[in-house]
PDB file of N, CA and C in Angstrom:
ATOM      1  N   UNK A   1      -5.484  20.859  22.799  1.00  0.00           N
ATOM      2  CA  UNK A   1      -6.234  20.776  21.554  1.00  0.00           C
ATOM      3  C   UNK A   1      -7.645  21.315  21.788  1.00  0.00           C
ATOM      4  N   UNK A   2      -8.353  22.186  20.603  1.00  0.00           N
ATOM      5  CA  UNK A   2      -9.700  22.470  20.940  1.00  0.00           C
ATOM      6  C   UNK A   2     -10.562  21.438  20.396  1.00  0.00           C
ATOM      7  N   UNK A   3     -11.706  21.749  20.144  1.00  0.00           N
ATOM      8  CA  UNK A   3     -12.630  20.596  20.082  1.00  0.00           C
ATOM      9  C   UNK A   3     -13.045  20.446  18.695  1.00  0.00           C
ATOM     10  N   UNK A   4     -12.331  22.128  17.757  1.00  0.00           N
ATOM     11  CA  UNK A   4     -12.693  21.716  15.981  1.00  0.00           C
ATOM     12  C   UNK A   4     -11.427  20.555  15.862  1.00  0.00           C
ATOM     13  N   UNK A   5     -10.549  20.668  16.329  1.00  0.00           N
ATOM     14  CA  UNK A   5      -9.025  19.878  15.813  1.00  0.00           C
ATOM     15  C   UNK A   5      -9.350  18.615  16.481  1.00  0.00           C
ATOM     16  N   UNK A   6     -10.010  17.832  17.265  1.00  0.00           N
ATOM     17  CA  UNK A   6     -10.257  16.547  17.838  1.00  0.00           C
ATOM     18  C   UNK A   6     -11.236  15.871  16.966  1.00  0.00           C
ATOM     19  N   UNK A   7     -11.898  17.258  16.624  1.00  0.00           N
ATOM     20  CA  UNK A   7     -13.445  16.452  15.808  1.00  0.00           C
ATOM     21  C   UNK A   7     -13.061  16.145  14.194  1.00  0.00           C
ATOM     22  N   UNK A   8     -11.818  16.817  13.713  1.00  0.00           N
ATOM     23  CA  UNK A   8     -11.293  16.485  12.421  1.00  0.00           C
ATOM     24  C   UNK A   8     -10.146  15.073  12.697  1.00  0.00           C
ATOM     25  N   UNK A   9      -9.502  15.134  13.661  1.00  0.00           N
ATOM     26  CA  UNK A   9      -9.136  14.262  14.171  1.00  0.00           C
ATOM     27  C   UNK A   9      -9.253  12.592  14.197  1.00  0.00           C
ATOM     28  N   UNK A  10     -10.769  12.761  14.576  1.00  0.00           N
ATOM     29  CA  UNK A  10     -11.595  11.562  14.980  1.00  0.00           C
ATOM     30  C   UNK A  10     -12.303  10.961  13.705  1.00  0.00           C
ATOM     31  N   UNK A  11     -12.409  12.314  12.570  1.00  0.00           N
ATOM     32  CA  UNK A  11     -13.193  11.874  11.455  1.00  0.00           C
ATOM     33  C   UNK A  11     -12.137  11.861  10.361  1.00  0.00           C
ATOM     34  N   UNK A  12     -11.229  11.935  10.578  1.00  0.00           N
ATOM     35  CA  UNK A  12      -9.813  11.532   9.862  1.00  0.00           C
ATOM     36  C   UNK A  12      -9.622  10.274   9.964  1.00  0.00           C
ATOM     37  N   UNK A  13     -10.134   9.625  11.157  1.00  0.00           N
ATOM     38  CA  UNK A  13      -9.332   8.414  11.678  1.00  0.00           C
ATOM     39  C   UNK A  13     -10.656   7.525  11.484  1.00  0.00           C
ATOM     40  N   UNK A  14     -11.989   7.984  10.984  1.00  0.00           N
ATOM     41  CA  UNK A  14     -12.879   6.867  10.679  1.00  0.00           C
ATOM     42  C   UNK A  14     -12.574   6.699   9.228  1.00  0.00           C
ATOM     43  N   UNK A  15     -12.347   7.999   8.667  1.00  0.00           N
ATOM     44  CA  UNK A  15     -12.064   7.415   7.318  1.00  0.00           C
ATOM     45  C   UNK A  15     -10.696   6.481   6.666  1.00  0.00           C
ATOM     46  N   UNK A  16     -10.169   6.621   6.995  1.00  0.00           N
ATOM     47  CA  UNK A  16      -8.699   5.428   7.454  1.00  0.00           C
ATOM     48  C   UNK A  16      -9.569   4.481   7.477  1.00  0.00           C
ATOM     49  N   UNK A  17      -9.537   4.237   8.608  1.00  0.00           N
ATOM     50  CA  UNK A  17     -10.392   2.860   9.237  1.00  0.00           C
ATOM     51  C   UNK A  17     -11.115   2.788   7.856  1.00  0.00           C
ATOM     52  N   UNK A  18     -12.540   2.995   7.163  1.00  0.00           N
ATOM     53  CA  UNK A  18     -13.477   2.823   6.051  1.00  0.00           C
ATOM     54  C   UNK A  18     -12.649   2.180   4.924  1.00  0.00           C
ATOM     55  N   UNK A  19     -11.626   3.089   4.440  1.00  0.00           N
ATOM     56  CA  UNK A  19     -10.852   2.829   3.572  1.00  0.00           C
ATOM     57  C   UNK A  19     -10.155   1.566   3.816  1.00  0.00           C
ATOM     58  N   UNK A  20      -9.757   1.410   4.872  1.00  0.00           N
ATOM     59  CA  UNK A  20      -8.672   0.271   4.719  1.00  0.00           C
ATOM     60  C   UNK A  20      -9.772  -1.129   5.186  1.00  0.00           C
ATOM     61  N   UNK A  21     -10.885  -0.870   5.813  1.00  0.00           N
ATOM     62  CA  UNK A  21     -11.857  -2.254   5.495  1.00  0.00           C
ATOM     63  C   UNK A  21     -12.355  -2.378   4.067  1.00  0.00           C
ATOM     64  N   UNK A  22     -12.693  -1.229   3.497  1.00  0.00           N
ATOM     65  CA  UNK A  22     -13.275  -1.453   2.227  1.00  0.00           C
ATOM     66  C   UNK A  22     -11.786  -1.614   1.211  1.00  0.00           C
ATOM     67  N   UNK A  23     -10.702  -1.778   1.487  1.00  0.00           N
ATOM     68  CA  UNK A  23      -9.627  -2.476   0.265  1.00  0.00           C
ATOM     69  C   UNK A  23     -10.049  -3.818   0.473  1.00  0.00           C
ATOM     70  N   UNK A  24     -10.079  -3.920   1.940  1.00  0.00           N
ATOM     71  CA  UNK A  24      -9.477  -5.471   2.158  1.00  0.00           C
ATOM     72  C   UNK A  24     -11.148  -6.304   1.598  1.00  0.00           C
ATOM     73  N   UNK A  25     -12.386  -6.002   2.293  1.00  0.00           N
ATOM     74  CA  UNK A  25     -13.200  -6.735   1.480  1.00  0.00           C
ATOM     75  C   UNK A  25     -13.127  -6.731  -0.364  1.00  0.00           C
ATOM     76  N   UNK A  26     -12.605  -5.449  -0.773  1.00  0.00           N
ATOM     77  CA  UNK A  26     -12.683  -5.506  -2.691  1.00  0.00           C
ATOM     78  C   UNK A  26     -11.406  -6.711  -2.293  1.00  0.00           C
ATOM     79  N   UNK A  27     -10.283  -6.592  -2.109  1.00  0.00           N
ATOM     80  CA  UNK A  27      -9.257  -8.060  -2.096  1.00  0.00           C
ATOM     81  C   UNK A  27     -10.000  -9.088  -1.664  1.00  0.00           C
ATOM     82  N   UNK A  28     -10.734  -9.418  -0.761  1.00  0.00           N
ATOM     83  CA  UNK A  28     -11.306 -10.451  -0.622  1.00  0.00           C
ATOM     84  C   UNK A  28     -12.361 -11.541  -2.018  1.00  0.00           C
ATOM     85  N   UNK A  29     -12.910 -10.242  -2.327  1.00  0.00           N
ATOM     86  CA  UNK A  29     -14.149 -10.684  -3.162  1.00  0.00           C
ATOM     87  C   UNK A  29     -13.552 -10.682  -4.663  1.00  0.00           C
ATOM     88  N   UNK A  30     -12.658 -10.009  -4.678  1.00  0.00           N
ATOM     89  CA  UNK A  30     -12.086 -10.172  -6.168  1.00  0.00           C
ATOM     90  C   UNK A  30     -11.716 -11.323  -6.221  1.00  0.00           C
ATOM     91  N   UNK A  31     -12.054 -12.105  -8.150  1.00  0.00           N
ATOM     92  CA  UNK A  31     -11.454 -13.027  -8.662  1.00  0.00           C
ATOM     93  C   UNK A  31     -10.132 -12.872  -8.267  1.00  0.00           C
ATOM     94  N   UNK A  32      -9.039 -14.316  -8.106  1.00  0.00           N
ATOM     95  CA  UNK A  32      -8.089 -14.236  -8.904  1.00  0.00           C
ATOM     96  C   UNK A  32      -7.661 -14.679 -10.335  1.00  0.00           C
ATOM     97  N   UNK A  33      -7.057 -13.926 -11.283  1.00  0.00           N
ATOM     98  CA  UNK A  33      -6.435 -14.414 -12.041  1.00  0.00           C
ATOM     99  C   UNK A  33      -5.699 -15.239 -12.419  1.00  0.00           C
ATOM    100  N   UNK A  34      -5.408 -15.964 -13.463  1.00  0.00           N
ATOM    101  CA  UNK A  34      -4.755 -17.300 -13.977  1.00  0.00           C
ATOM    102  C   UNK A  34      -4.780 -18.042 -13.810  1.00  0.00           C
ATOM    103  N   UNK A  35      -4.019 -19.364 -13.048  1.00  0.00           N
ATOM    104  CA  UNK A  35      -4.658 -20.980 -12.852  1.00  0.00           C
ATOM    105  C   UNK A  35      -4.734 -21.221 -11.452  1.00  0.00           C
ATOM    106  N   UNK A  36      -5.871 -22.102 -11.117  1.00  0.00           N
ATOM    107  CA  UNK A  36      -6.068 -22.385  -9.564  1.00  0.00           C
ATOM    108  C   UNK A  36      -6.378 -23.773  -9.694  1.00  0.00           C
ATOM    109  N   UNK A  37      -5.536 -24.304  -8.950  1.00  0.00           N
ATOM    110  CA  UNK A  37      -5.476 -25.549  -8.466  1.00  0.00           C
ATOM    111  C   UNK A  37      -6.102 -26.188  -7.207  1.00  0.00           C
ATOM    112  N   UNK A  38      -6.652 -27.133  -7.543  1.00  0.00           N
ATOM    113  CA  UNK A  38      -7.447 -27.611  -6.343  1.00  0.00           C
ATOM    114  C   UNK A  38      -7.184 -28.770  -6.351  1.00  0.00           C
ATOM    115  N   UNK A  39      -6.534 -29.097  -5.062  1.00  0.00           N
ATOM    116  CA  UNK A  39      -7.065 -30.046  -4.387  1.00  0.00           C
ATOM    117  C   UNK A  39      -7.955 -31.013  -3.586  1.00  0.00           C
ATOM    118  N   UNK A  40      -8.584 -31.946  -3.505  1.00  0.00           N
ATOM    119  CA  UNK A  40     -10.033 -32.172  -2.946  1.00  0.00           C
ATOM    120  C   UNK A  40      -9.742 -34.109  -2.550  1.00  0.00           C
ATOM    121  N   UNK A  41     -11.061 -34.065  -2.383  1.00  0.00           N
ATOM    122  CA  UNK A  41     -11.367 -35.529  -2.303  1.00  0.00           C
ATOM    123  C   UNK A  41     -11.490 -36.564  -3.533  1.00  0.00           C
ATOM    124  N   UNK A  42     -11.624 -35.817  -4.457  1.00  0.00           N
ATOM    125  CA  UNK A  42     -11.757 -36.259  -5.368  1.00  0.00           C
ATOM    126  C   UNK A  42     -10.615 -36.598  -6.528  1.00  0.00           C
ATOM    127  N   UNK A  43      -9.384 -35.818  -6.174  1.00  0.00           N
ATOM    128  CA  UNK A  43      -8.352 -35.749  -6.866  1.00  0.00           C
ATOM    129  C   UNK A  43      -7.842 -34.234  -7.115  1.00  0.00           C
ATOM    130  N   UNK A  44      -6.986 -33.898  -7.547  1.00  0.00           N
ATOM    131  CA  UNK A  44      -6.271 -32.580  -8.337  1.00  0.00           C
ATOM    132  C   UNK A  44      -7.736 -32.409  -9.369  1.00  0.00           C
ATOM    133  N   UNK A  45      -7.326 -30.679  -9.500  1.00  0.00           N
ATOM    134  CA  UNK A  45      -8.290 -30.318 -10.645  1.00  0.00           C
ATOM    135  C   UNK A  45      -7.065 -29.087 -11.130  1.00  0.00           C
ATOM    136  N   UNK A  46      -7.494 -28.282 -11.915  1.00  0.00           N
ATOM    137  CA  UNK A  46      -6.663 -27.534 -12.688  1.00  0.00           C
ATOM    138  C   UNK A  46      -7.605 -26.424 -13.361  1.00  0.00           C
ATOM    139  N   UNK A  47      -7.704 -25.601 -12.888  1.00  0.00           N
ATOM    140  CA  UNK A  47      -9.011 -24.086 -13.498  1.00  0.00           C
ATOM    141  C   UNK A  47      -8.241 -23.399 -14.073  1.00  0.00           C
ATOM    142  N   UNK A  48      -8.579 -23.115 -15.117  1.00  0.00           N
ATOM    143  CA  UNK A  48      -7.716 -21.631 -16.285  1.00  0.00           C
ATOM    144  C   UNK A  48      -9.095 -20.144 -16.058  1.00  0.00           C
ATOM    145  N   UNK A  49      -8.601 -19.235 -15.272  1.00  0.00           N
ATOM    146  CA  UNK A  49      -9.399 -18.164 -15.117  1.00  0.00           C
ATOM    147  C   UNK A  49      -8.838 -17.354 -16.354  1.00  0.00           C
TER     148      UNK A  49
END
């Protein structure tokens, strides 16, 4: 391999990497939708998003 095809290579493979951290934090930080239930110390609760 020469050194243009390693260097597309390498910056192929950061952007992968970018992309697939930046899904997983938007999944992280996104609401979910519809009902969430909690459990606690206090008793059951019941949230309508």
């Amino acid at each position: 391999m020469n050194r243009g095809a390693i260097f597309y290579l390498v910056i192929g493979g950061l952007v992968v990497i970018v992309s697939v951290l930046g899904y997983q934090l938007y999944q992280d930080r996104k609401q979910p939708q519809g009902v969430q239930i909690h459990v606690g110390p206090k008793g059951v609760s019941i949230e309508n998003k």
